[in-house]
Protein backbone atom coordinates (compact mmCIF):
# COMPACT_ATOMS: atom_id res chain seq x y z
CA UNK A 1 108.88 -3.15 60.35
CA UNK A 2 110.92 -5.97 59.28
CA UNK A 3 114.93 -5.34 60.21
CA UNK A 4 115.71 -6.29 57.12
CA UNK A 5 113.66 -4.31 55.34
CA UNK A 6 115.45 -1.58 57.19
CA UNK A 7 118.34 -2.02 56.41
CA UNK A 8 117.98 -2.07 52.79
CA UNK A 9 116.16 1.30 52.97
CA UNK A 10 119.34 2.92 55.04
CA UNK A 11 121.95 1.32 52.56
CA UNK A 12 119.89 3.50 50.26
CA UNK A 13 119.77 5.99 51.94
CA UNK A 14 123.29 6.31 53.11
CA UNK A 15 124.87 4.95 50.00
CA UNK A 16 127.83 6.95 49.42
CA UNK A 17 130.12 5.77 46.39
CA UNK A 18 130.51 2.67 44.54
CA UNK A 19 133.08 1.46 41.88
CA UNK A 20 132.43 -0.80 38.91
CA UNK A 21 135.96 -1.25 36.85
CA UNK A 22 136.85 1.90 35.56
CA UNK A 23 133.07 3.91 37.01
CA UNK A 24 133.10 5.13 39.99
CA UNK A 25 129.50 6.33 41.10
CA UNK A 26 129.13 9.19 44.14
CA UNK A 27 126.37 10.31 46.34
CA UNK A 28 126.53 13.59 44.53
CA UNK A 29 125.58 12.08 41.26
CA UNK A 30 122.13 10.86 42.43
CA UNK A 31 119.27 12.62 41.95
CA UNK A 32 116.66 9.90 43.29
CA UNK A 33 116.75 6.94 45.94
CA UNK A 34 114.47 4.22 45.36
CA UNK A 35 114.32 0.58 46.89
CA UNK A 36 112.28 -1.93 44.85
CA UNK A 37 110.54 -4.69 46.84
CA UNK A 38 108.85 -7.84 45.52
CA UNK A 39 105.82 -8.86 47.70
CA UNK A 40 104.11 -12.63 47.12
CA UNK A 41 100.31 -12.37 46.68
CA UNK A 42 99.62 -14.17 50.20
CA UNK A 43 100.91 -11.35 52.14
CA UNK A 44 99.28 -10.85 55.87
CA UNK A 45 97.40 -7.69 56.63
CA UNK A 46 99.83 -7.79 59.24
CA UNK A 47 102.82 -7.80 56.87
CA UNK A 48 100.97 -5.04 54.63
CA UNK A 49 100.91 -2.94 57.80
CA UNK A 50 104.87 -3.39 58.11
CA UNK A 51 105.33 -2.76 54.78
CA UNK A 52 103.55 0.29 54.94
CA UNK A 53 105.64 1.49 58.13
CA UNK A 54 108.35 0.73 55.85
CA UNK A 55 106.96 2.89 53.06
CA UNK A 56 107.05 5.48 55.56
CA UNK A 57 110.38 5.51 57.11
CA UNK A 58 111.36 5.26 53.84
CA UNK A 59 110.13 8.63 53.06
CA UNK A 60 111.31 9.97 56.43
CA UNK A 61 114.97 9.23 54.90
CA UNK A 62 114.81 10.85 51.51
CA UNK A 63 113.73 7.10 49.94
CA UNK A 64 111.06 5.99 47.91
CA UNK A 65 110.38 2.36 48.70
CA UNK A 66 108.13 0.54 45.42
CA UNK A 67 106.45 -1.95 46.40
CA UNK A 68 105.17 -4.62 43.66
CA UNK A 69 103.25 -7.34 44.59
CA UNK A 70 104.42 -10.77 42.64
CA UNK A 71 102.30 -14.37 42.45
C-alpha cells in the first residue's frame, strides 16, 4: 500500500485532540473514523489492489477508508 496512504489512515486513527479558536475537539468525542479518498478513473488494477490493502488496514485500525472514484 502506498506510504502515504498510510499515513493518512493512522493520523485517523490516532487523532487525539484538535483546537479551532475557542473548540477544542477530543478523541473521546468521536464516535466514527473515516478517511475519504479521491481516485482518478485511470487507476491500475495494480493501484486498485493497493487501495484495497488500504481498505483493509484501514479496518484493522478502527477506520473506514471511502473510496470515490473521480474523472
Amino acid at each position: 500500500m502506498k506510504p502515504s496512504l498510510k499515513g493518512n489512515i493512522d493520523a485517523v486513527a490516532n487523532f487525539m485532540e484538535a483546537s479551532l479558536e475557542t473548540r477544542t475537539l477530543t478523541a473521546d468525542e468521536i464516535t466514527a473514523r473515516q478517511l475519504q479518498v479521491a481516485v482518478p478513473s485511470g487507476t491500475t488494477p495494480a493501484q486498485w489492489q493497493q487501495i484495497n490493502r488500504a481498505i483493509q488496514y484501514g479496518q484493522s485500525q478502527g477506520v473506514k477508508v471511502i473510496v470515490t472514484p473521480v474523472k
